[in-house]
C-alpha atoms as a PDB file:
ATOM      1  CA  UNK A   1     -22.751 -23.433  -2.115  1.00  0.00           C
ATOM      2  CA  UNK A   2     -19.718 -21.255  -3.421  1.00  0.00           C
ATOM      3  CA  UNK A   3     -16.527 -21.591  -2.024  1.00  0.00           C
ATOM      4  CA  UNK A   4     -14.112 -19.759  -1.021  1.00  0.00           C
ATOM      5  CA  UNK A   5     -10.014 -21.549  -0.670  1.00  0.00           C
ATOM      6  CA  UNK A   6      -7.441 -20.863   2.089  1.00  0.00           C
ATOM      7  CA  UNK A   7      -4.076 -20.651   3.077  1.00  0.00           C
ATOM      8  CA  UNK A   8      -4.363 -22.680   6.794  1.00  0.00           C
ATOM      9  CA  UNK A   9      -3.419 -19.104   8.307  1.00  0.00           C
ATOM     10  CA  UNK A  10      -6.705 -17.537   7.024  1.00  0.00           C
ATOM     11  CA  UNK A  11      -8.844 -20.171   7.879  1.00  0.00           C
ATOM     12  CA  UNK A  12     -10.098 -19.282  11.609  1.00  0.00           C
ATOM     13  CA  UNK A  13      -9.949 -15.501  10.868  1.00  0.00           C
ATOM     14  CA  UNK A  14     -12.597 -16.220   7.748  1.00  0.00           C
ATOM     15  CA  UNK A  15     -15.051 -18.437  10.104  1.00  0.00           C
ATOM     16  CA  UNK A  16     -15.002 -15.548  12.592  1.00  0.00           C
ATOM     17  CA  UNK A  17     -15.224 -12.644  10.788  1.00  0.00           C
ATOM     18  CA  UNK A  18     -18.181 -14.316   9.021  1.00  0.00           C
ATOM     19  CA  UNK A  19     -19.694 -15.689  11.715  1.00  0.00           C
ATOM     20  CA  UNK A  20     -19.285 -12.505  13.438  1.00  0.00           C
ATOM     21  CA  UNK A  21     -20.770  -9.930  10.659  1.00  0.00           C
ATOM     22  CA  UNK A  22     -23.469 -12.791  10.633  1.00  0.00           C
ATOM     23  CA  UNK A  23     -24.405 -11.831  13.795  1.00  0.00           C
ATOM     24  CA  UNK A  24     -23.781  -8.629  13.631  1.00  0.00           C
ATOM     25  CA  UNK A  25     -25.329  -6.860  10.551  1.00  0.00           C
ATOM     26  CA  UNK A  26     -24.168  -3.552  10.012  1.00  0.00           C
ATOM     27  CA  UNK A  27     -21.132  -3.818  12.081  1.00  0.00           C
ATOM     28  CA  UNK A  28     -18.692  -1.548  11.042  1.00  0.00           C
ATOM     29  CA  UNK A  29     -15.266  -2.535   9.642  1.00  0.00           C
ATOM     30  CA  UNK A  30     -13.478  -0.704  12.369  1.00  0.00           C
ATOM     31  CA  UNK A  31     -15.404  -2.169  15.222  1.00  0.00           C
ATOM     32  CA  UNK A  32     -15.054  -6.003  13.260  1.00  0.00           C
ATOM     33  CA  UNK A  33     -11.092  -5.266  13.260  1.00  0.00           C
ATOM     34  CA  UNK A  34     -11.273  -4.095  16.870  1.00  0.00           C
ATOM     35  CA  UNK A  35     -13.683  -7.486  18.037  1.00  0.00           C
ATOM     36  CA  UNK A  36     -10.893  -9.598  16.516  1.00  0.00           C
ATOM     37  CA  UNK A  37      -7.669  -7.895  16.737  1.00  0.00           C
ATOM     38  CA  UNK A  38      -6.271  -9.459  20.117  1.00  0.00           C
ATOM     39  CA  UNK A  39      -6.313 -13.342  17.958  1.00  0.00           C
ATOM     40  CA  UNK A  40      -5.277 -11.622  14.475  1.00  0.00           C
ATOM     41  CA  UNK A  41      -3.424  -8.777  13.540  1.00  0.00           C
ATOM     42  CA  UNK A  42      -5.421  -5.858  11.811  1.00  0.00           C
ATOM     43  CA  UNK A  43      -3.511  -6.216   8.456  1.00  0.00           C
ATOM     44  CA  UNK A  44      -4.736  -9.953   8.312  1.00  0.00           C
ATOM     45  CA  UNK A  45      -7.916  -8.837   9.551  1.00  0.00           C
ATOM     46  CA  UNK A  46      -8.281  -5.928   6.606  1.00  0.00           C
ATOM     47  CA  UNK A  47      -7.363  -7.845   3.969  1.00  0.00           C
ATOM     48  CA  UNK A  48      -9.955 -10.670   4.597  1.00  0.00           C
ATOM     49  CA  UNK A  49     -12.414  -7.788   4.333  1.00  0.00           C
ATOM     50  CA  UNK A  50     -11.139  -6.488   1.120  1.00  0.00           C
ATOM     51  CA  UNK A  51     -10.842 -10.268  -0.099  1.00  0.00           C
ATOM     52  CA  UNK A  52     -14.010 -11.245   0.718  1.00  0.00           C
ATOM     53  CA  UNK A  53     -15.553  -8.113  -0.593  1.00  0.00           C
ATOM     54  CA  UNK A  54     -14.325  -8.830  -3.821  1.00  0.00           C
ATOM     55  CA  UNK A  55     -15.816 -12.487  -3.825  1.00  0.00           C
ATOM     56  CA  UNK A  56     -19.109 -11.078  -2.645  1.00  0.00           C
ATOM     57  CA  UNK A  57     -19.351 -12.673  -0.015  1.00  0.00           C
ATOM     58  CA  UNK A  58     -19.410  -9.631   1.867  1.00  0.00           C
ATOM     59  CA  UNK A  59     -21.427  -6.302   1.228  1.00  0.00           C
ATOM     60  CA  UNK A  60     -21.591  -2.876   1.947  1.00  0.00           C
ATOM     61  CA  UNK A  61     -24.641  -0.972   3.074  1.00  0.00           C
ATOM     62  CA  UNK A  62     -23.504   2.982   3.635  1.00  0.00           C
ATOM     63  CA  UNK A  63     -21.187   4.970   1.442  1.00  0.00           C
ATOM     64  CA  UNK A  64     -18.248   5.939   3.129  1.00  0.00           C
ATOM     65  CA  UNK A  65     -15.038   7.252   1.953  1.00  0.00           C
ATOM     66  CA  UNK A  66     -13.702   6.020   5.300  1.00  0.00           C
ATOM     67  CA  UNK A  67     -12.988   2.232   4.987  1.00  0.00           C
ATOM     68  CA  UNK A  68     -12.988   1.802   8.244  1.00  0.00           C
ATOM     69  CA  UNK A  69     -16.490   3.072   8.956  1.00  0.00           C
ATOM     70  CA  UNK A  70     -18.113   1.098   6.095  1.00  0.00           C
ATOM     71  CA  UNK A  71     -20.478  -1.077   7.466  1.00  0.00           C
ATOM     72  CA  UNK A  72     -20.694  -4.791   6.388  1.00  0.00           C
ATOM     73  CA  UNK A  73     -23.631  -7.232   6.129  1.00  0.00           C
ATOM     74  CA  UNK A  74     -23.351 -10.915   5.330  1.00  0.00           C
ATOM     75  CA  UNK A  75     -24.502 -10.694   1.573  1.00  0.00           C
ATOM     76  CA  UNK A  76     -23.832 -15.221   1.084  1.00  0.00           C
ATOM     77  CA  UNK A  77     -22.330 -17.744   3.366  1.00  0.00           C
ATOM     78  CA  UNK A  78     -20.095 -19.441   1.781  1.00  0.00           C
ATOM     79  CA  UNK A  79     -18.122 -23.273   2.332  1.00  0.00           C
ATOM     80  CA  UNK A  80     -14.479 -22.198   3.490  1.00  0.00           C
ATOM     81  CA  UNK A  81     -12.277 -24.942   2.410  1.00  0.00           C
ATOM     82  CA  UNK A  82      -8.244 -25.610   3.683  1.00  0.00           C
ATOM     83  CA  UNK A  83      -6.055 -26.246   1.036  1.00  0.00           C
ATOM     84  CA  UNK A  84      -3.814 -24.415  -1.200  1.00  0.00           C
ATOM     85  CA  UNK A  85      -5.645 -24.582  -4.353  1.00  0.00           C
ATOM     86  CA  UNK A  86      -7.566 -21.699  -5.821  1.00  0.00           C
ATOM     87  CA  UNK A  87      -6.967 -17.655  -5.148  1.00  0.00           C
ATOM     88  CA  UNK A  88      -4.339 -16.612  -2.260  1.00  0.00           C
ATOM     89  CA  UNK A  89      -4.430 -13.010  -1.078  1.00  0.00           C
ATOM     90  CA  UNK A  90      -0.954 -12.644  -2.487  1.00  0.00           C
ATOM     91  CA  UNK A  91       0.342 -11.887  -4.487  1.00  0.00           C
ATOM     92  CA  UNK A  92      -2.004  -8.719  -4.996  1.00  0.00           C
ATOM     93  CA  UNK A  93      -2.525  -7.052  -8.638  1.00  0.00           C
ATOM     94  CA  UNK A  94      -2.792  -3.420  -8.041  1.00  0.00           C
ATOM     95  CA  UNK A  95      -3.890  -1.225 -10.818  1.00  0.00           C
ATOM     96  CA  UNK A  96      -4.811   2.517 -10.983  1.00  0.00           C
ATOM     97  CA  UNK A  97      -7.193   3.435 -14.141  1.00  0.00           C
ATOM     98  CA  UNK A  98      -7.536   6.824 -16.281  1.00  0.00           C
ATOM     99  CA  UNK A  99     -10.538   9.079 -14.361  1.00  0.00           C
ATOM    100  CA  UNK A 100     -11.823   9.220 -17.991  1.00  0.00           C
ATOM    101  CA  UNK A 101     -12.404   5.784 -19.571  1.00  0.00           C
ATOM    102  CA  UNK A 102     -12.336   6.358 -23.079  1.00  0.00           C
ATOM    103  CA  UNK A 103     -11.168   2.971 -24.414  1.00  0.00           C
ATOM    104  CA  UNK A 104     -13.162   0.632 -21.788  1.00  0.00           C
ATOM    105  CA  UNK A 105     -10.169  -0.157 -19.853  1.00  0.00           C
ATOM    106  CA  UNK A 106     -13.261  -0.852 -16.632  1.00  0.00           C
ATOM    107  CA  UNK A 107     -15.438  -3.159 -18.703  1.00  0.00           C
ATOM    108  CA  UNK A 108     -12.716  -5.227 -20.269  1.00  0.00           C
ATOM    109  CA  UNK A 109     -10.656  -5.684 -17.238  1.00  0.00           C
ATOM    110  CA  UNK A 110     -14.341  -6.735 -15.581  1.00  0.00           C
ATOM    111  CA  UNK A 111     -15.070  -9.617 -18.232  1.00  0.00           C
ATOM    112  CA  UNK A 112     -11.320 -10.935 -16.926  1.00  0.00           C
ATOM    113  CA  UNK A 113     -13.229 -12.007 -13.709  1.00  0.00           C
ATOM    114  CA  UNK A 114     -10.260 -11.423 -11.970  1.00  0.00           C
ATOM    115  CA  UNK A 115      -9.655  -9.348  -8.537  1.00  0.00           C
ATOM    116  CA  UNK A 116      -7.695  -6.173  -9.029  1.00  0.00           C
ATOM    117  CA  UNK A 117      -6.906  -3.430  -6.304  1.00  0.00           C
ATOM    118  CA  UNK A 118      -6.866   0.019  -6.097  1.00  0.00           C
ATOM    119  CA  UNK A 119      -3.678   0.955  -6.340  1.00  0.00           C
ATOM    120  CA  UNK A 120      -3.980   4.476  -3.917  1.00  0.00           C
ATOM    121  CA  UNK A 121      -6.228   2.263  -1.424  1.00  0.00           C
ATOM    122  CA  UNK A 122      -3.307  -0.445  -0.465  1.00  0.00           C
ATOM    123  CA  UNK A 123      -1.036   1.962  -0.815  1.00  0.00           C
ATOM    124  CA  UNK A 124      -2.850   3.565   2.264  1.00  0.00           C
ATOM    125  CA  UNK A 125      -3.219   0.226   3.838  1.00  0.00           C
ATOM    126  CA  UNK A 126       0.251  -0.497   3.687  1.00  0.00           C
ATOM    127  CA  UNK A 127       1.385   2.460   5.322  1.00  0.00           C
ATOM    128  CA  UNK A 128      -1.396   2.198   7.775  1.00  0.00           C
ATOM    129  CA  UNK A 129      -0.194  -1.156   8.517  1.00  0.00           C
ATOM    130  CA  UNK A 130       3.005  -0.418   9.125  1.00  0.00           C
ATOM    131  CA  UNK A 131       4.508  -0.989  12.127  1.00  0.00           C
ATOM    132  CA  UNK A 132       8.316  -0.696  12.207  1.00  0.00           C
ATOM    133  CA  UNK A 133       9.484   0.355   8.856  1.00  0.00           C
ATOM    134  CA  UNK A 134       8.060   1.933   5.560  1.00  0.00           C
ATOM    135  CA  UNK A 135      10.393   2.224   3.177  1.00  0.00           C
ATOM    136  CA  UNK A 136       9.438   4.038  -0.540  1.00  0.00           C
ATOM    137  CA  UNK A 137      11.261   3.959  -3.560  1.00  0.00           C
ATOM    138  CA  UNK A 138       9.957   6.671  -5.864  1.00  0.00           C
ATOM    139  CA  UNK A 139      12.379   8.352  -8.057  1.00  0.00           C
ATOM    140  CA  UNK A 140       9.827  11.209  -9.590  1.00  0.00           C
ATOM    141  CA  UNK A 141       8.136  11.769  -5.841  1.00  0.00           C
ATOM    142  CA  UNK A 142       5.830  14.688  -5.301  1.00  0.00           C
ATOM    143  CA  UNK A 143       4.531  16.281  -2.979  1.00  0.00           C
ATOM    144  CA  UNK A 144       1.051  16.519  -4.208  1.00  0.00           C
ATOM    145  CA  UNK A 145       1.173  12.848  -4.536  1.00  0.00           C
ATOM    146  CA  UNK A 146       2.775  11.876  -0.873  1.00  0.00           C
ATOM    147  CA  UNK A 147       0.462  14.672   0.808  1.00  0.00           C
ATOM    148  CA  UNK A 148      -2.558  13.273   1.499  1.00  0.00           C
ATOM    149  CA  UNK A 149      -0.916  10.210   3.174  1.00  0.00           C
ATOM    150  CA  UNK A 150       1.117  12.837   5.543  1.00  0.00           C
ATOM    151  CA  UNK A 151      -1.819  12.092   8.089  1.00  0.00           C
ATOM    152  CA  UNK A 152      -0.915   8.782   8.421  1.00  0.00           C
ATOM    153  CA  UNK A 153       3.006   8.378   7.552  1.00  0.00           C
ATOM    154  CA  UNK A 154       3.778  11.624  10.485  1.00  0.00           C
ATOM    155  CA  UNK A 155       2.102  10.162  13.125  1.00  0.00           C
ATOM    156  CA  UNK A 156       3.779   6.810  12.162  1.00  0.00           C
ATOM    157  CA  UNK A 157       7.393   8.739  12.317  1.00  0.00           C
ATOM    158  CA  UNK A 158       6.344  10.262  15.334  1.00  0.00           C
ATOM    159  CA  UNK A 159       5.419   6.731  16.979  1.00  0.00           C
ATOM    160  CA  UNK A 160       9.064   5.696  16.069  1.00  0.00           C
ATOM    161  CA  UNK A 161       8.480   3.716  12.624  1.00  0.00           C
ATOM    162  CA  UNK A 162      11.533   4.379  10.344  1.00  0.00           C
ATOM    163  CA  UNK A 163      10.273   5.997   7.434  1.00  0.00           C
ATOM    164  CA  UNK A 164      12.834   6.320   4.603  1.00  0.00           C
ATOM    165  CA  UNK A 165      12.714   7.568   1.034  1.00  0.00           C
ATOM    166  CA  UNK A 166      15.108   7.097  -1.849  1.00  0.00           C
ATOM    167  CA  UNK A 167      14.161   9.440  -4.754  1.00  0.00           C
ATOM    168  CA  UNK A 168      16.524  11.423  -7.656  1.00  0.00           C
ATOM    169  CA  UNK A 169      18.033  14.596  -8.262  1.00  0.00           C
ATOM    170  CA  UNK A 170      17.726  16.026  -5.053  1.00  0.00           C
ATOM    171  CA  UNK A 171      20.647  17.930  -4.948  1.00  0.00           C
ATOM    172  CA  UNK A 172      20.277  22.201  -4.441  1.00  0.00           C
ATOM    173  CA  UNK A 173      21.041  22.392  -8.305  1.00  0.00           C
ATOM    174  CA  UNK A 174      18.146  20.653  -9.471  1.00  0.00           C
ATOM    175  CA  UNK A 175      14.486  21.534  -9.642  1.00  0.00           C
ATOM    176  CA  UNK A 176      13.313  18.972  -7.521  1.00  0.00           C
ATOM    177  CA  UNK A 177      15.487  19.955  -4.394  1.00  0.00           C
ATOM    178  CA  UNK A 178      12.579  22.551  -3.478  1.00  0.00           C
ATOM    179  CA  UNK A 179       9.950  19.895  -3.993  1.00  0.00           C
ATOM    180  CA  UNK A 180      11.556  17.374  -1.802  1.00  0.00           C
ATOM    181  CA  UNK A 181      12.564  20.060   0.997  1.00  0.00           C
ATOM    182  CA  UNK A 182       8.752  20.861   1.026  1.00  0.00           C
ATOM    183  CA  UNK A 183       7.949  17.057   2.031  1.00  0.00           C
ATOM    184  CA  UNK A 184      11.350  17.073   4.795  1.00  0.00           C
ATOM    185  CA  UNK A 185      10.160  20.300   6.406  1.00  0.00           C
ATOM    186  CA  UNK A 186       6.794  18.703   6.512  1.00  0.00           C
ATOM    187  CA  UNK A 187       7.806  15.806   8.925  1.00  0.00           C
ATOM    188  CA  UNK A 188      10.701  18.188  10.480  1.00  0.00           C
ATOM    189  CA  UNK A 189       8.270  21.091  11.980  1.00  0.00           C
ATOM    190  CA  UNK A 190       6.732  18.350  13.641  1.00  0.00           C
ATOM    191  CA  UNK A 191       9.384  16.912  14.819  1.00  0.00           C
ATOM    192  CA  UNK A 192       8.593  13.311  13.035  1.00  0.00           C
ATOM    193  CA  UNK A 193      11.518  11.885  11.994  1.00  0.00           C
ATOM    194  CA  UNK A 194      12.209  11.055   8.291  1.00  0.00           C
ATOM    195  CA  UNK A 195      16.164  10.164   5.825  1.00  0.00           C
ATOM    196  CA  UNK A 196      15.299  10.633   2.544  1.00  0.00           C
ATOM    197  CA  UNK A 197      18.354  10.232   0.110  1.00  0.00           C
ATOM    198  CA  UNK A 198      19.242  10.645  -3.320  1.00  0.00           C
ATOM    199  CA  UNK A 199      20.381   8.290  -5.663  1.00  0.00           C
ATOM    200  CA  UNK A 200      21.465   9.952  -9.065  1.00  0.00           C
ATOM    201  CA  UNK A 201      25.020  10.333 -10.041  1.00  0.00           C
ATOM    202  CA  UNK A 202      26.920  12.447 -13.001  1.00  0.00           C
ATOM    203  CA  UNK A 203      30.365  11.652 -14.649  1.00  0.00           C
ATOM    204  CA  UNK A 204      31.678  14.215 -16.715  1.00  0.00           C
ATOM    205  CA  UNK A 205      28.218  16.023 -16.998  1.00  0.00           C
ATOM    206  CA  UNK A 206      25.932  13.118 -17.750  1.00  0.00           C
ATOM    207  CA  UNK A 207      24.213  10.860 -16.095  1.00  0.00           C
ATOM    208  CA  UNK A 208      25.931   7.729 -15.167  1.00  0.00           C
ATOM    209  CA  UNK A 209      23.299   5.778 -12.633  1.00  0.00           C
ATOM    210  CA  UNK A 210      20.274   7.056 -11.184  1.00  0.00           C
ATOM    211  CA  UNK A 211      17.399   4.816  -9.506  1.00  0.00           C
ATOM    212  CA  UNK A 212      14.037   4.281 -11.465  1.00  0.00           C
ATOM    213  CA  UNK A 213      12.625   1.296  -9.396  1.00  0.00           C
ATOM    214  CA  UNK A 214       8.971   1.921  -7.669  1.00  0.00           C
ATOM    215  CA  UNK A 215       9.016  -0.241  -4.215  1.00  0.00           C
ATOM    216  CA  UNK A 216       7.144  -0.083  -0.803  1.00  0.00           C
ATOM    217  CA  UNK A 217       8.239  -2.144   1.433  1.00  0.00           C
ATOM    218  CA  UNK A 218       6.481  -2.142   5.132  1.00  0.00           C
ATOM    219  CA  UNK A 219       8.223  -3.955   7.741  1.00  0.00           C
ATOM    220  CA  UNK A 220      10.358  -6.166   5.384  1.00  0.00           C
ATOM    221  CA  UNK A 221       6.818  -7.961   5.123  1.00  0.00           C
ATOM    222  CA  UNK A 222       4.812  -6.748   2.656  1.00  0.00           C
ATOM    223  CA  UNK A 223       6.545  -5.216  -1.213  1.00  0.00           C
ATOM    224  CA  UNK A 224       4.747  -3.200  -3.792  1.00  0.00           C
ATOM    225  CA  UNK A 225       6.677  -3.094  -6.615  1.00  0.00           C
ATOM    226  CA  UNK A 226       4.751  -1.864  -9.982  1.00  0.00           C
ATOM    227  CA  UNK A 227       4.875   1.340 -12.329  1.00  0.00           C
ATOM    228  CA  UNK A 228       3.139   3.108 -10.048  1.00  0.00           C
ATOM    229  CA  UNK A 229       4.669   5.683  -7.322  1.00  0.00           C
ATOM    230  CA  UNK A 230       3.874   8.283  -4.804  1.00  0.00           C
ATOM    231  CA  UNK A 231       2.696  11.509  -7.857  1.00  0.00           C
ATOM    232  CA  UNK A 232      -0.517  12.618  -8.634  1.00  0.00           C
ATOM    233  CA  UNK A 233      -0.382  11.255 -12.403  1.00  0.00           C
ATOM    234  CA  UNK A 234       0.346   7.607 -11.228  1.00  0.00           C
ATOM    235  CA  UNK A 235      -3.349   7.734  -9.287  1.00  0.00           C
ATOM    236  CA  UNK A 236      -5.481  10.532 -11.404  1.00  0.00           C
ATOM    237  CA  UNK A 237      -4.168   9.818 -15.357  1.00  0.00           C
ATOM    238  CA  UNK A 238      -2.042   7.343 -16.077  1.00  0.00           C
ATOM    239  CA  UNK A 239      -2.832   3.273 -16.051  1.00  0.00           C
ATOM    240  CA  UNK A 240      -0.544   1.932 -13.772  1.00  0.00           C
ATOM    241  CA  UNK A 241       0.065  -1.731 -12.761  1.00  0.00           C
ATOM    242  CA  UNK A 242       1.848  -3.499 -10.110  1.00  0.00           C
ATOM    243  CA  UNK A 243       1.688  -6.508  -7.088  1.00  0.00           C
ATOM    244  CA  UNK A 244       2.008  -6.620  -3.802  1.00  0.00           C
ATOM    245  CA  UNK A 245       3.906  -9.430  -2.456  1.00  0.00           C
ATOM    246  CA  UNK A 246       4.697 -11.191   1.094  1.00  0.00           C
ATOM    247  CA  UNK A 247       7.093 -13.389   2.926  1.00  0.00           C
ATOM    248  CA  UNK A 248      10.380 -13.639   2.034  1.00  0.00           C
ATOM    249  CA  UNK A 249      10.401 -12.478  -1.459  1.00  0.00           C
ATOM    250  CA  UNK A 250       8.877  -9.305   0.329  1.00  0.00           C
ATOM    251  CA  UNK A 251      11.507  -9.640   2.790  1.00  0.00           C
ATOM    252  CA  UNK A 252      14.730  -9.661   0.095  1.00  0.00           C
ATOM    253  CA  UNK A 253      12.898  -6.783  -1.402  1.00  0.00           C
ATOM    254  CA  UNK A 254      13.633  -4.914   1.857  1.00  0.00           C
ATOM    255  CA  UNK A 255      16.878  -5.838   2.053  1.00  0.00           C
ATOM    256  CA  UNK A 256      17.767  -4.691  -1.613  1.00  0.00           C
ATOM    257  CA  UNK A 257      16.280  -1.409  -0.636  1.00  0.00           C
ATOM    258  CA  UNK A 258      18.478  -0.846   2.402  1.00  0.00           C
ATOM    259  CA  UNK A 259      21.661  -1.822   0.390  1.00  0.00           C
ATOM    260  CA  UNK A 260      20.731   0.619  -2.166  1.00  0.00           C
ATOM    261  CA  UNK A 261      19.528   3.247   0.378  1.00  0.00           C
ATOM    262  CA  UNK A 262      23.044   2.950   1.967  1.00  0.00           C
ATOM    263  CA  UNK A 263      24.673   3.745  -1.588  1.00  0.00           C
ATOM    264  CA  UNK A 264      22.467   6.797  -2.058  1.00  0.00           C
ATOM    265  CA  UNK A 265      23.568  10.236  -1.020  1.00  0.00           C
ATOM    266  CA  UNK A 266      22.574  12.143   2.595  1.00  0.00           C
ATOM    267  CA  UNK A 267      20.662  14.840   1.415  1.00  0.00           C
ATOM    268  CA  UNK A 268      21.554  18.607   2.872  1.00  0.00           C
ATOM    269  CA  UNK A 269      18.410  20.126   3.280  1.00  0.00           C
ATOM    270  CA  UNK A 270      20.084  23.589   4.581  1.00  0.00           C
ATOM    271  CA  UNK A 271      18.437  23.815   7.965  1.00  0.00           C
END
């Protein structure tokens, strides 16, 4: 029988959510985080899905976009054992591939037998998630690649999770002030509240220290820090790599960004 190793946390939410897509074929993932979300929270839920979906234990029987409305059938049982040996959900290899595979990147990183994330999927589940504070690091943010999470980080302002942004060059004389006013007026004509600040500073006409880190950080929790940020190229073109990590590494992460976002410059957007 395979296996499948646990941190002691995990160990109750596996037997259940097996035991309850066991007797529940074709439950959806939604209604499997709603059965179990008043003895786990829905982030540990989720990401027992996704884990055990990548050990194939788990299956998928419908093609959804939606995550939540996959539905999930049983596909091996397997023997859970409590220890700390073996794979741990985190830390969390993200990577986003080129759409066009030329050089094989898929079926070389396949033969690693490793488990790898999509890197625009956790980003989604980590705002999702959220439930105090998202914080983003992204010094070459666009709005083409922070728009289609809009539908889930406005409602989140709008809910009262801080949402706060530290990007670069903001400032009226640059060419990215428009770009970043587009993603402000976004949140502000719906009255969801949003800082975003710059951090890039001149001396004497050059630059003298800007910010180039890429970091989410959800409720000083959870921190993705990798190549990747919030811009179309980082999810459609480029390779990009990165982690996601938890507990109080996660947590100094958060504090780091909230020293630097303090440093960074209020942003006048002209309203």
């Amino acid at each position: 029988m395979d296996k499948v190793f646990t941190e002691k946390e995990y160990f109750t939410l596996f037997t259940s959510l097996l035991k309850l897509i066991s007797e529940n074929p074709e439950i959806t993932i939604e209604q499997a985080v709603h059965t179990l979300s008043d003895e786990y929270s829905v982030e540990m839920i989720q990401e027992s899905i996704v884990y055990l979906l990548s050990k194939e234990f788990l299956d998928v029987v419908n093609t959804s976009k939606q995550f939540d409305n996959q539905k999930l059938i049983l596909a091996k049982i397997p023997e859970i054992d409590l220890n700390n040996r073996g794979d741990k959900l985190y830390p969390k290899i993200l990577l986003s591939l080129p759409s066009f595979n030329f050089f094989g990147l898929e079926s070389e990183l396949s033969s690693l037998n490793g488990i790898f994330y999509n890197m625009k999927d956790e980003f989604k589940l980590l705002f999702e998630n959220a439930e105090k504070t998202i914080y983003i690091c992204s010094p070459f943010l666009e709005f083409k690649g922070i728009s289609e999470f809009l539908s889930i980080l406005i409602p989140k302002a709008k809910s009262g999770v801080d949402i706060k942004i530290i990007s670069r060059e903001i400032n009226k004389s640059k060419n990215k002030f428009n770009e970043m006013k587009k993603i402000y007026s976004q949140f502000n004509s719906k009255n969801a509240n949003i800082e975003i600040r710059d951090y890039y500073y001149e001396f004497n006409f050059k630059l003298a220290s800007s910010v180039h880190a890429k970091l989410i950080i959800t409720d000083n929790k959870l921190a993705y820090i990798g190549s990747g940020e919030l811009r179309e190229n980082s999810f459609e073109k480029n390779f990009e790599s990165g982690v996601i990590i938890n507990g109080n590494k996660a947590h100094q992460i958060g504090l780091i960004f909230e020293k630097i976002f303090s440093l960074s410059t209020i942003v006048d957007w002209g309203d």
